[in-house]
Each structure stands twice: as structure tokens, then as C-alpha cells.
PDB file of N, CA and C in Angstrom:
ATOM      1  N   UNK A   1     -13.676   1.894  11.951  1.00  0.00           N
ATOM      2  CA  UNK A   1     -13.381   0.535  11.547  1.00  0.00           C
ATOM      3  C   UNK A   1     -14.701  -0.222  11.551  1.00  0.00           C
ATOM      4  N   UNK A   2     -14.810  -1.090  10.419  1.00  0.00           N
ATOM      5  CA  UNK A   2     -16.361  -1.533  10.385  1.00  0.00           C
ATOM      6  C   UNK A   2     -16.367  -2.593   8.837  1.00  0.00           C
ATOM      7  N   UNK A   3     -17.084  -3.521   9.314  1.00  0.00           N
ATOM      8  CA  UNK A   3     -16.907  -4.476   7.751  1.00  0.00           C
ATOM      9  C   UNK A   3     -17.540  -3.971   6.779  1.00  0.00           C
ATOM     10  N   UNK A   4     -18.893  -2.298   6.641  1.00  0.00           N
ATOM     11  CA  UNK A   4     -19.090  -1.890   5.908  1.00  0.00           C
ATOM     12  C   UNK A   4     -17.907  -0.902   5.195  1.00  0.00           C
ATOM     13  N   UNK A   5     -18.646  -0.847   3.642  1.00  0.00           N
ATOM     14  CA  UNK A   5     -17.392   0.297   2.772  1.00  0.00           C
ATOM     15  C   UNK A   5     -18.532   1.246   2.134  1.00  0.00           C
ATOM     16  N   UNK A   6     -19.973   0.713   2.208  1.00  0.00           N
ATOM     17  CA  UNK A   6     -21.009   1.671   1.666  1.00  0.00           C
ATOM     18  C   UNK A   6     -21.933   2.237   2.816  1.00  0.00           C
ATOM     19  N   UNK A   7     -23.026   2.838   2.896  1.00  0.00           N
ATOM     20  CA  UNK A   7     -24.131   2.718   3.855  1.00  0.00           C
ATOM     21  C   UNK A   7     -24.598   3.983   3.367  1.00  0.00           C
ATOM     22  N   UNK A   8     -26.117   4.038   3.400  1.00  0.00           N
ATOM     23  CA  UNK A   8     -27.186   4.912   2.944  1.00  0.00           C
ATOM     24  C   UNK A   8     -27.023   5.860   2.862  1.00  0.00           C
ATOM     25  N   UNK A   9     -26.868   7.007   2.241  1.00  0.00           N
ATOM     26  CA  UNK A   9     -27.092   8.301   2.518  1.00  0.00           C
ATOM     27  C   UNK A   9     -25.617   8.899   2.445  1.00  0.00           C
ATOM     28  N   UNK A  10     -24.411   8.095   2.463  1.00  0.00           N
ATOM     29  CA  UNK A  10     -23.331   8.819   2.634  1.00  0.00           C
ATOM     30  C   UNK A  10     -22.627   8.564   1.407  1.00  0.00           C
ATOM     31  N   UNK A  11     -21.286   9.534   0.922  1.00  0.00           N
ATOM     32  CA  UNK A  11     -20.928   9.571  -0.115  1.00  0.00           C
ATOM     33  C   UNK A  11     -19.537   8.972   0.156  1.00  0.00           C
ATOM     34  N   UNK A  12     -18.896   8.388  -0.537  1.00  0.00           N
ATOM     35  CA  UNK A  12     -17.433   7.111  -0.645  1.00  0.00           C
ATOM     36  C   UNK A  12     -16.754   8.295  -0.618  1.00  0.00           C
ATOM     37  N   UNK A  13     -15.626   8.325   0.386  1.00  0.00           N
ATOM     38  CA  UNK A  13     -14.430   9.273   0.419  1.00  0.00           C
ATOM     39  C   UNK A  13     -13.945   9.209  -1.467  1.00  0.00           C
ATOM     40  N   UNK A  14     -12.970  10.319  -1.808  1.00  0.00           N
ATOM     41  CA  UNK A  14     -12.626  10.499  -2.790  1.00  0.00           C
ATOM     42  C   UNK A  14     -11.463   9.921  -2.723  1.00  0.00           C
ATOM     43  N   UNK A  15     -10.795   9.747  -1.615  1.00  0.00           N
ATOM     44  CA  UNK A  15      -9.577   8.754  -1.668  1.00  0.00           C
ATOM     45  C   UNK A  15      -9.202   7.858  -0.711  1.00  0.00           C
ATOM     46  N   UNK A  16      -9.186   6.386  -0.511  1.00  0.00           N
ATOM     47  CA  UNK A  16      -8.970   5.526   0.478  1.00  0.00           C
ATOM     48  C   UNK A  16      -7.820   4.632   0.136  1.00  0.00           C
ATOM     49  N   UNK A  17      -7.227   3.794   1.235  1.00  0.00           N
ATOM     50  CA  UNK A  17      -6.387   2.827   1.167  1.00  0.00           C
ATOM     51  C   UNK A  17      -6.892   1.839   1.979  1.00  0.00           C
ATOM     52  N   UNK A  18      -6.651   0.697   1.181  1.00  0.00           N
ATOM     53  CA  UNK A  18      -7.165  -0.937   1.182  1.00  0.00           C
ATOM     54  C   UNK A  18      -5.960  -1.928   0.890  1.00  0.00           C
ATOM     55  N   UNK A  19      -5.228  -2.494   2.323  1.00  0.00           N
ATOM     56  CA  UNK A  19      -5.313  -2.045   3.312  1.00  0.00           C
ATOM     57  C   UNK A  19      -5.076  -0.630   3.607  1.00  0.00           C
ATOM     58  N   UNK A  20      -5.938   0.183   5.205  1.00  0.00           N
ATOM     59  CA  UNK A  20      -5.820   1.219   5.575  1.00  0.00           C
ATOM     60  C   UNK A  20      -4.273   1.159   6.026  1.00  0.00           C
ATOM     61  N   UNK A  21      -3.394   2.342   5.212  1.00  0.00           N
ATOM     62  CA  UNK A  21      -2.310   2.904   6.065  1.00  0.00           C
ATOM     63  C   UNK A  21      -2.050   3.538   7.497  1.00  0.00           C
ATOM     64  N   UNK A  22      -3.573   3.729   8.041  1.00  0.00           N
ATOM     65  CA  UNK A  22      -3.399   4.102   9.040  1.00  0.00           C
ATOM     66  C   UNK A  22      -3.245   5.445   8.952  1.00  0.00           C
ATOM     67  N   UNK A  23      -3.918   6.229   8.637  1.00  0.00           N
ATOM     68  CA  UNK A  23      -3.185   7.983   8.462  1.00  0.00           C
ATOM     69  C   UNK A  23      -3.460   8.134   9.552  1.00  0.00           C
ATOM     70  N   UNK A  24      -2.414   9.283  10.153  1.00  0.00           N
ATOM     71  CA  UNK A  24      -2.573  10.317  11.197  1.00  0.00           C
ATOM     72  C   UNK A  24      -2.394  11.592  10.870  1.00  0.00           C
ATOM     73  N   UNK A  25      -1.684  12.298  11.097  1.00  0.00           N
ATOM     74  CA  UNK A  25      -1.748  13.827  10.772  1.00  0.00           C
ATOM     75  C   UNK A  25      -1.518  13.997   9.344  1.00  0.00           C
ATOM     76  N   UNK A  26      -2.310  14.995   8.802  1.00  0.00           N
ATOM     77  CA  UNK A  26      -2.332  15.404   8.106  1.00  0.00           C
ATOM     78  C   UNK A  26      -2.200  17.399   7.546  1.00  0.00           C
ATOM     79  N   UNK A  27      -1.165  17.514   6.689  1.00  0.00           N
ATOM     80  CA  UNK A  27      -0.820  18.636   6.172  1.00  0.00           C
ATOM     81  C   UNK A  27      -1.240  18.994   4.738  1.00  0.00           C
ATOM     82  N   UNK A  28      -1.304  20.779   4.273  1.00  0.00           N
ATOM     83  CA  UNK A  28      -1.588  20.885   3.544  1.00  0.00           C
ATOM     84  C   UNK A  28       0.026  21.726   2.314  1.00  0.00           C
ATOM     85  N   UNK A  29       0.627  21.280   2.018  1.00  0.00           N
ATOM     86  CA  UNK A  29       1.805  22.182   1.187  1.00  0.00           C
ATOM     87  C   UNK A  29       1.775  23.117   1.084  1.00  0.00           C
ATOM     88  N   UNK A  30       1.691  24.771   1.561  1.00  0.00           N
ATOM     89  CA  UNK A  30       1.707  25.743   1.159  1.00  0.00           C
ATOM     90  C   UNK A  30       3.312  26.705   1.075  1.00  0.00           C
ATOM     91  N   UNK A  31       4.361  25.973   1.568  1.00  0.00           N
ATOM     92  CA  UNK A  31       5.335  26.452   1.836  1.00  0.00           C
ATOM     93  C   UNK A  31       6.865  26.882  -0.021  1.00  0.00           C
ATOM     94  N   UNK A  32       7.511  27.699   0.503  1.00  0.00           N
ATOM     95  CA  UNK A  32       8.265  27.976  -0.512  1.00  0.00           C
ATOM     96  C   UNK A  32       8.850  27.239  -0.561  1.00  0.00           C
ATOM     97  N   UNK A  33       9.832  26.034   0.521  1.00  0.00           N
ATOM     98  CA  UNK A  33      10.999  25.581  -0.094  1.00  0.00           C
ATOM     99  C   UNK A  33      10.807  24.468  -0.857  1.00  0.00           C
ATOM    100  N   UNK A  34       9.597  23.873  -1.198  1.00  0.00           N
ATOM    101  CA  UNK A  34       9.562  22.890  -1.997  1.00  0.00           C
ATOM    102  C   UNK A  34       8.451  22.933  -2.502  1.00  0.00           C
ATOM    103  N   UNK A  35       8.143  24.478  -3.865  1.00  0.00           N
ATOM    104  CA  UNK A  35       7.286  24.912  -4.748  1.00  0.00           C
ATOM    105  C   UNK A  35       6.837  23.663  -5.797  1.00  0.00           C
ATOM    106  N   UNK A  36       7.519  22.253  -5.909  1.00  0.00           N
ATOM    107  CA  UNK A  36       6.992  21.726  -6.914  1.00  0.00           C
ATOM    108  C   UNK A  36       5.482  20.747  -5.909  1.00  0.00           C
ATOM    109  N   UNK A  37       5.395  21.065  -4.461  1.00  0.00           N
ATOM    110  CA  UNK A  37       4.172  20.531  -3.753  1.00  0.00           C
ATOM    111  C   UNK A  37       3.403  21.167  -3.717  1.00  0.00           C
ATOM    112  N   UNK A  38       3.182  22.765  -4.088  1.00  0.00           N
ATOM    113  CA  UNK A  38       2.031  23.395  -3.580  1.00  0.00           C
ATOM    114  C   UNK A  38       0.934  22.768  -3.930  1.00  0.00           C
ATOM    115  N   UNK A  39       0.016  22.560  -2.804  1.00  0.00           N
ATOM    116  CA  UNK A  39      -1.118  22.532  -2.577  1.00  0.00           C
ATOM    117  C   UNK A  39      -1.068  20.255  -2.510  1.00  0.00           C
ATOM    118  N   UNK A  40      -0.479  20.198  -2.046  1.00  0.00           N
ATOM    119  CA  UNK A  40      -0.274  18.681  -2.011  1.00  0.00           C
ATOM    120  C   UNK A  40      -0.638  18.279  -0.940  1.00  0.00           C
ATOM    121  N   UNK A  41      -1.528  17.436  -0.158  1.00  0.00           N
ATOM    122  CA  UNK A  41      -1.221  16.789   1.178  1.00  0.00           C
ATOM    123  C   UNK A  41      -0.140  15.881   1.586  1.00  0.00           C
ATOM    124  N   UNK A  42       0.025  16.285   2.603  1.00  0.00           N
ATOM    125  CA  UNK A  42       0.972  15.094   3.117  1.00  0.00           C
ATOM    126  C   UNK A  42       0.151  14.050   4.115  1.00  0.00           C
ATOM    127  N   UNK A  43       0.611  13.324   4.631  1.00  0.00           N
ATOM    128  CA  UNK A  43      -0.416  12.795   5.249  1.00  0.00           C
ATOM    129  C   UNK A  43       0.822  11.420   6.224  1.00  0.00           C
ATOM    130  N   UNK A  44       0.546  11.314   7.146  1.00  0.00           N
ATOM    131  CA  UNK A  44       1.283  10.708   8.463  1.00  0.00           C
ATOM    132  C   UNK A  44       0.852   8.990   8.149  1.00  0.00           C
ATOM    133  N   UNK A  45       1.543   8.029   8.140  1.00  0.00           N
ATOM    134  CA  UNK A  45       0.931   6.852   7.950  1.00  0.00           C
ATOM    135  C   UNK A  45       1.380   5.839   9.151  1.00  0.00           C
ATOM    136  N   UNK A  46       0.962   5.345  10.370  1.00  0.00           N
ATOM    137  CA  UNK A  46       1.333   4.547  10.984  1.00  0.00           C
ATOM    138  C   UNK A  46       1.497   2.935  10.906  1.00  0.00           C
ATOM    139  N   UNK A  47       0.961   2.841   9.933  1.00  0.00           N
ATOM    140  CA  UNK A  47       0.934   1.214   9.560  1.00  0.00           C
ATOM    141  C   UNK A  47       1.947   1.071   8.208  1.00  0.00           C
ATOM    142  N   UNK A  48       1.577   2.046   7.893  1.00  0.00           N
ATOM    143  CA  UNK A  48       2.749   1.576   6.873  1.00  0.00           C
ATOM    144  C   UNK A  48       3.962   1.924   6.734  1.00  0.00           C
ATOM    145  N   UNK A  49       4.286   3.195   8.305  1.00  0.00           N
ATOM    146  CA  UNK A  49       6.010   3.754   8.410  1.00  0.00           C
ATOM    147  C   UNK A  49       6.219   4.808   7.343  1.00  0.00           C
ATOM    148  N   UNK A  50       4.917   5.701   6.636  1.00  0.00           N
ATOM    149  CA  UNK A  50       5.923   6.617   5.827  1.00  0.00           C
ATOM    150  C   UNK A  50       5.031   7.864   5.677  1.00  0.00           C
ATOM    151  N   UNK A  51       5.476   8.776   5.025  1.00  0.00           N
ATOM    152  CA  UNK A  51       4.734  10.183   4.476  1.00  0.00           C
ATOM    153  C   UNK A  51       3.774   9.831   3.140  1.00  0.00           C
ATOM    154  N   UNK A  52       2.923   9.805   2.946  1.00  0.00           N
ATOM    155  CA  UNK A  52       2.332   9.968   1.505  1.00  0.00           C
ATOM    156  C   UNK A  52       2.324  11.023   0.738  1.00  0.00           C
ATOM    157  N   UNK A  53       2.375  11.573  -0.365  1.00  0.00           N
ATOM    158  CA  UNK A  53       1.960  12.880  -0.841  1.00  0.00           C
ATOM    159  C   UNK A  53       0.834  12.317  -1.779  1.00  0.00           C
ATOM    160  N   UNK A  54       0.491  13.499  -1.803  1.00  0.00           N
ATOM    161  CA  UNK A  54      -1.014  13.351  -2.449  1.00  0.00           C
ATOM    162  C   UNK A  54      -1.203  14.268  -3.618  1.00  0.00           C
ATOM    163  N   UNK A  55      -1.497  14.520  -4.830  1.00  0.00           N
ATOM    164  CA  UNK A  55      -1.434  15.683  -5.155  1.00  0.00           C
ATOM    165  C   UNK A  55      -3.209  15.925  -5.288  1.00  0.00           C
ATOM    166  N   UNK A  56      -3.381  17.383  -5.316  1.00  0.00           N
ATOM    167  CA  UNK A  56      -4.838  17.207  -5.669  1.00  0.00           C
ATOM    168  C   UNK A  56      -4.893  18.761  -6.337  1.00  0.00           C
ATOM    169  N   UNK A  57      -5.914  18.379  -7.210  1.00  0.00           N
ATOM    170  CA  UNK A  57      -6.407  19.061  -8.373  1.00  0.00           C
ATOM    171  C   UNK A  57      -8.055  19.120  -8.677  1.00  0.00           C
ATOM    172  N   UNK A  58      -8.621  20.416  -8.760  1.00  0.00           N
ATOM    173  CA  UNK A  58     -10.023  20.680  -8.770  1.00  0.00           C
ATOM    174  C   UNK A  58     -10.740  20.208  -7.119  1.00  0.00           C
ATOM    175  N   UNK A  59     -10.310  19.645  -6.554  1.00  0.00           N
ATOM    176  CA  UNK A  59     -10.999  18.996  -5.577  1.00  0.00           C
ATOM    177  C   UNK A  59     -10.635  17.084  -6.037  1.00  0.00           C
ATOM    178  N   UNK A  60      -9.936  16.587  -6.805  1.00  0.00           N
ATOM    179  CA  UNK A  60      -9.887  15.811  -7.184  1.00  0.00           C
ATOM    180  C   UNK A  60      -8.660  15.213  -6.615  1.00  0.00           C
ATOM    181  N   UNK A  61      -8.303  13.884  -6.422  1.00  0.00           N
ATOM    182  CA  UNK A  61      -7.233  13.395  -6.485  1.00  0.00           C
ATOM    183  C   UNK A  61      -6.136  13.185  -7.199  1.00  0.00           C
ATOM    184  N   UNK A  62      -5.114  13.077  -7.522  1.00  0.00           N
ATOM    185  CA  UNK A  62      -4.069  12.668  -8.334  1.00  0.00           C
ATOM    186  C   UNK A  62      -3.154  11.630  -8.289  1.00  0.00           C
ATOM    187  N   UNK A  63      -1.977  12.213  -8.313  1.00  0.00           N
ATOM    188  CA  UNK A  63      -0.575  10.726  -8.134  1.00  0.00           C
ATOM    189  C   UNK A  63      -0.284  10.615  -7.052  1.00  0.00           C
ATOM    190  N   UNK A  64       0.336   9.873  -6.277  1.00  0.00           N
ATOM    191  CA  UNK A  64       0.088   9.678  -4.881  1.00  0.00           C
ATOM    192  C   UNK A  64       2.055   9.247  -5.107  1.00  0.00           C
ATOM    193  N   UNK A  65       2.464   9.652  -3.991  1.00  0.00           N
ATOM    194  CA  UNK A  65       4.348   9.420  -3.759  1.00  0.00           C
ATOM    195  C   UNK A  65       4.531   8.564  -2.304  1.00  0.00           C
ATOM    196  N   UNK A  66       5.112   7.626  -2.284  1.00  0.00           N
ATOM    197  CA  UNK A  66       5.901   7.395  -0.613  1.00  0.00           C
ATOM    198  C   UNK A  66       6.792   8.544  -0.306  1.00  0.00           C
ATOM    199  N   UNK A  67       7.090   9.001   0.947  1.00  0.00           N
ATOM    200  CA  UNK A  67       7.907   9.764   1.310  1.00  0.00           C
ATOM    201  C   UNK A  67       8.864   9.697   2.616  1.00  0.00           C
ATOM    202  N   UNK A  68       9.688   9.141   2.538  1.00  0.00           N
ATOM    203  CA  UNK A  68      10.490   9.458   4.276  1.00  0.00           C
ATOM    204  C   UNK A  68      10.115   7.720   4.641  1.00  0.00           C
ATOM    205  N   UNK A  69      10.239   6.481   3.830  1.00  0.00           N
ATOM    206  CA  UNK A  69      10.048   5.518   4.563  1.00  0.00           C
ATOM    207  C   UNK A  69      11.213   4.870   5.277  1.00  0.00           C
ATOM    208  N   UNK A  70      12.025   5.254   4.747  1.00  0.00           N
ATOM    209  CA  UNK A  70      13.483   5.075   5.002  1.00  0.00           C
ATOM    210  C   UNK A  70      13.681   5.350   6.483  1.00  0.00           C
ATOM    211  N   UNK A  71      12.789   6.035   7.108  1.00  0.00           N
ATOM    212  CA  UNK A  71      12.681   6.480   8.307  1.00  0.00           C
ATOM    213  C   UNK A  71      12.510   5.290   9.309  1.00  0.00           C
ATOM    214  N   UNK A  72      11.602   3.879   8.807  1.00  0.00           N
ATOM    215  CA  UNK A  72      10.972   3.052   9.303  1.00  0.00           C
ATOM    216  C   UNK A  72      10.589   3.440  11.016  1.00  0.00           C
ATOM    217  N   UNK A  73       9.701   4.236  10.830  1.00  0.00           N
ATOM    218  CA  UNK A  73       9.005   5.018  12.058  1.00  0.00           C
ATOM    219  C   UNK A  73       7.418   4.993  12.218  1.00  0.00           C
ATOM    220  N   UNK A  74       6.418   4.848  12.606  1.00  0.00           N
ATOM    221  CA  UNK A  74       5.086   5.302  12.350  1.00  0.00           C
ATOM    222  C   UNK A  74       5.604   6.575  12.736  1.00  0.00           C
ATOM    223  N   UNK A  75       4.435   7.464  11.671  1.00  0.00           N
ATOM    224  CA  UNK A  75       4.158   8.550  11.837  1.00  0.00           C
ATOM    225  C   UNK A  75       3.061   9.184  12.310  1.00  0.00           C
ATOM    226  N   UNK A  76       3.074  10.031  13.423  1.00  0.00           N
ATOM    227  CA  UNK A  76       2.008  10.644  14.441  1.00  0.00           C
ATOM    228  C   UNK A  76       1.825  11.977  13.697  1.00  0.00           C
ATOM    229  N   UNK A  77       3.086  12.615  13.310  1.00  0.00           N
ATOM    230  CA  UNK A  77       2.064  14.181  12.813  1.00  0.00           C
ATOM    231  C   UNK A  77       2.930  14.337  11.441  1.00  0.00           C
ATOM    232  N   UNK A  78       2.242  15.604  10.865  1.00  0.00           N
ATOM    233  CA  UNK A  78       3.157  16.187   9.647  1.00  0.00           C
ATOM    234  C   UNK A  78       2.357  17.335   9.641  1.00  0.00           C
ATOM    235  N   UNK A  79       3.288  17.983   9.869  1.00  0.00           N
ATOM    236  CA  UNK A  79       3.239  19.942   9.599  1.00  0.00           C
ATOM    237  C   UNK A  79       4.436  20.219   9.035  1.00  0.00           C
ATOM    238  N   UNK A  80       3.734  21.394   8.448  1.00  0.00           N
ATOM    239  CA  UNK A  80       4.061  22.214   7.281  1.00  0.00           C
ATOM    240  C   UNK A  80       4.971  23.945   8.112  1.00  0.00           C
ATOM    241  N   UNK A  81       6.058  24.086   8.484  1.00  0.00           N
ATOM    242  CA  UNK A  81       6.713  25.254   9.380  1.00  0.00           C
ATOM    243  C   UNK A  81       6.297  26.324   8.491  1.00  0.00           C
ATOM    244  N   UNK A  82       6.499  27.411   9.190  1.00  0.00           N
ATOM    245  CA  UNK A  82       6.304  28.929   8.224  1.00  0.00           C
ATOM    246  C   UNK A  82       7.736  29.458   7.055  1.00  0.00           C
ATOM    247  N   UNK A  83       8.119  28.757   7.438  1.00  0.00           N
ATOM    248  CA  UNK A  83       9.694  28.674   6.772  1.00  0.00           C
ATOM    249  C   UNK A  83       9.445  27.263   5.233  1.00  0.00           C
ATOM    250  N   UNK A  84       8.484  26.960   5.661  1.00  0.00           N
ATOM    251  CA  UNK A  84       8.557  25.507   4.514  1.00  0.00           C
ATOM    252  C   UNK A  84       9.099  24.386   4.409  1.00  0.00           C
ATOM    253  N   UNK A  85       9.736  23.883   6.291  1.00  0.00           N
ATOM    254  CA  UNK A  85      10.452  22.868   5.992  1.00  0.00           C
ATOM    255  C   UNK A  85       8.998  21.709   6.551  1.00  0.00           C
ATOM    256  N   UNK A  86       9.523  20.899   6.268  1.00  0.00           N
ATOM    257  CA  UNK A  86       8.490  19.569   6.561  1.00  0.00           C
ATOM    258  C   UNK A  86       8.954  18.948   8.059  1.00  0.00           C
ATOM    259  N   UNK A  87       8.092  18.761   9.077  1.00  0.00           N
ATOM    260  CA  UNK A  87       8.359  18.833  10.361  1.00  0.00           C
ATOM    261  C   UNK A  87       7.180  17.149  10.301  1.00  0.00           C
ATOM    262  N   UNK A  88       8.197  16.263  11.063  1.00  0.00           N
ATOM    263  CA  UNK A  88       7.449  14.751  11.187  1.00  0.00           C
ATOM    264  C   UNK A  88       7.533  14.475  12.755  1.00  0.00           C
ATOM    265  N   UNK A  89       6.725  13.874  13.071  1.00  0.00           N
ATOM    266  CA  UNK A  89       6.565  13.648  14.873  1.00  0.00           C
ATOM    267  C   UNK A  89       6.493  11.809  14.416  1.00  0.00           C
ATOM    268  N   UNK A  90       7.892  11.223  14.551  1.00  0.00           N
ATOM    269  CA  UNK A  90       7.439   9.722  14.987  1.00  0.00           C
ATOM    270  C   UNK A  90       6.801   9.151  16.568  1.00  0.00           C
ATOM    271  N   UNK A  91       6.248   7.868  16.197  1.00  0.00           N
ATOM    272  CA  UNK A  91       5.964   7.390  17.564  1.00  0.00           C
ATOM    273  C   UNK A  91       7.468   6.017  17.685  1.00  0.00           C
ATOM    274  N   UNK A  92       8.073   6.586  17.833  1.00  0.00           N
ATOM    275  CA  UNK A  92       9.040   5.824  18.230  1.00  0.00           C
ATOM    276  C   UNK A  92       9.081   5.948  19.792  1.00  0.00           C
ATOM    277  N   UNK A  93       9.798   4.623  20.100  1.00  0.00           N
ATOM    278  CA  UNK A  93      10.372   5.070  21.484  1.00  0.00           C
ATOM    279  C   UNK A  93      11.885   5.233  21.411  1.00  0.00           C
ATOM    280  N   UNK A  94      13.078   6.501  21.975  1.00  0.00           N
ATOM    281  CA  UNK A  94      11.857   7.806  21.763  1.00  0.00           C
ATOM    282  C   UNK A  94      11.530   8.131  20.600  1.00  0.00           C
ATOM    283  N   UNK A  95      10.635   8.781  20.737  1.00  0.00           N
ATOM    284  CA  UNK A  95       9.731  10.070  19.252  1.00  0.00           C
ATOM    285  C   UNK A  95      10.693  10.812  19.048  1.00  0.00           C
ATOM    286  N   UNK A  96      10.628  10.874  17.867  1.00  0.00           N
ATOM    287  CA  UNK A  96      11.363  12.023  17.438  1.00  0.00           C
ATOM    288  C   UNK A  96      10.724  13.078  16.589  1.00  0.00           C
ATOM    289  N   UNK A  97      11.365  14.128  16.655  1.00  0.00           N
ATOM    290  CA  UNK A  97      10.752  15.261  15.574  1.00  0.00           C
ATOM    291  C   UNK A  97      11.654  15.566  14.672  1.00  0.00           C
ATOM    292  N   UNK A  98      11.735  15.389  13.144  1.00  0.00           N
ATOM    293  CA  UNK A  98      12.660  15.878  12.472  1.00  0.00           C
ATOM    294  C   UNK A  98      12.017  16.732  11.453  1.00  0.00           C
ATOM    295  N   UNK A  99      12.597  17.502  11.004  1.00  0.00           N
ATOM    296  CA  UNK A  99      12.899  18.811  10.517  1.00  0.00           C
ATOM    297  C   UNK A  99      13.234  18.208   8.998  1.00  0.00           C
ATOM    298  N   UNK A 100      12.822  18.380   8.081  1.00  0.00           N
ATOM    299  CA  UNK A 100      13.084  18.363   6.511  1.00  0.00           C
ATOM    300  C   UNK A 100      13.540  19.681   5.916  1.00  0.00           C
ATOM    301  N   UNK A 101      14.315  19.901   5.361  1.00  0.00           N
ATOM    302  CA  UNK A 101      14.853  21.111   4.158  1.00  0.00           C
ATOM    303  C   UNK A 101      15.160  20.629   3.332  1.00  0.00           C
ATOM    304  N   UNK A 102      14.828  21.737   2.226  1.00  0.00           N
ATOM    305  CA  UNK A 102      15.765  21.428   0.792  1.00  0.00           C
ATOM    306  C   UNK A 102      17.149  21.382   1.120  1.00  0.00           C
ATOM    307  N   UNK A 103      18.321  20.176   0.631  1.00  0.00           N
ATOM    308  CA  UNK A 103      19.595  20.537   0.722  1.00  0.00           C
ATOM    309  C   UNK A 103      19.979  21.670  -0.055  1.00  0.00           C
ATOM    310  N   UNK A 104      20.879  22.656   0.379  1.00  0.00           N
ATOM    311  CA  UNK A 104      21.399  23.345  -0.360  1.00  0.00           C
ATOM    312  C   UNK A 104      22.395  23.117  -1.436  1.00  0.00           C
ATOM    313  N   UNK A 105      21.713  23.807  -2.826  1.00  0.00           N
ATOM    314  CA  UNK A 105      23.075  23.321  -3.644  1.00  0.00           C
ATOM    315  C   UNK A 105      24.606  24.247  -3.756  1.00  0.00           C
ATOM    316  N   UNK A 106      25.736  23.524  -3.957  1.00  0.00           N
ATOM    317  CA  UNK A 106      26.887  24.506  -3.982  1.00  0.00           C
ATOM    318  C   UNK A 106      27.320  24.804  -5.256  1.00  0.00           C
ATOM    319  N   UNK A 107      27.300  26.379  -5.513  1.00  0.00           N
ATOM    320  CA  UNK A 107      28.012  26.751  -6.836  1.00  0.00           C
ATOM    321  C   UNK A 107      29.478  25.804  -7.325  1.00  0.00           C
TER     322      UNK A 107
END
């Protein structure tokens, strides 16, 4: 935190928020059950209560999504399970950890 946004020698992140959302944990999409994220960050936002997705391409940024605000929680972590569900750590009192899956659809 600092009233500078430039200073000598260093290069401007490729992606910021103004105001800062506050990120905390951050994930990378590699999981099957929700193939239309691969390779997306997620990213934990405490100030602003939600998930971001991020998409990124070449090393580049893309479209950016709210996710899970509905939750109205800060968010402390976001991991990615070996199974592919999306796992969120609020700082609520209490915290909770919830578990994301694709709903299943019925024939």
C-alpha cells in the first residue's frame, strides 16, 4: 500500500484493481469439472466479498467474471481439489469452507 502506482526500474503489473479488491488466495483452473476454465485464475477478494475469474491467454489478460458474491463473505482462500471442485475458505465468523460442483444434470 503506497500513494505510488509507478517507481523506477519496475514494470506495472499486467493486471490491477482501482479500487484494490483486496485479493487473497489465489488459484490456477486446471480441473475437469468445469473444462470451460482451464487455465483461468480465480482469485479470493476480501473487500469486495467475491471470486474473480480471470481468463488469461499468451501470458496476457482477458475477460474478467464475478463469482460466488451471493456468498457476501470475504474471501481468504480458493483452491482448486484434485477432483475439480472449487473449494472457498471465508473469513466469516464462523469461516466456512464450501465445496463447489458442477450440478448434475438429470436425463
Amino acid at each position: 500500500i503506497s500513494p505510488h502506482t509507478t517507481w523506477p526500474g519496475m514494470a506495472l503489473p499486467e493486471h490491477y484493481w482501482v479500487p484494490s479488491i483486496a485479493p487473497s488466495g489465489l488459484a490456477i483452473y486446471e480441473g475437469a469439472m468445469f473444462p470451460e476454465w482451464s487455465g483461468a485464475l480465480l482469485i479470493g477478494a476480501l473487500v469486495s466479498r467475491e471470486v474473480r475469474r480471470l481468463e488469461v491467454a499468451n501470458s496476457k489478460t482477458g475477460s474478467e467474471e464475478t463469482l460466488f458474491s451471493e456468498l457476501n463473505a470475504r474471501i481468504r482462500d480458493v483452491r482448486v481439489g484434485p477432483e475439480g471442485a472449487i473449494y472457498i475458505l471465508t473469513n466469516a465468523t464462523p469461516g466456512e469452507l464450501i465445496r463447489v460442483i458442477r450440478p448434475q444434470v438429470q436425463p
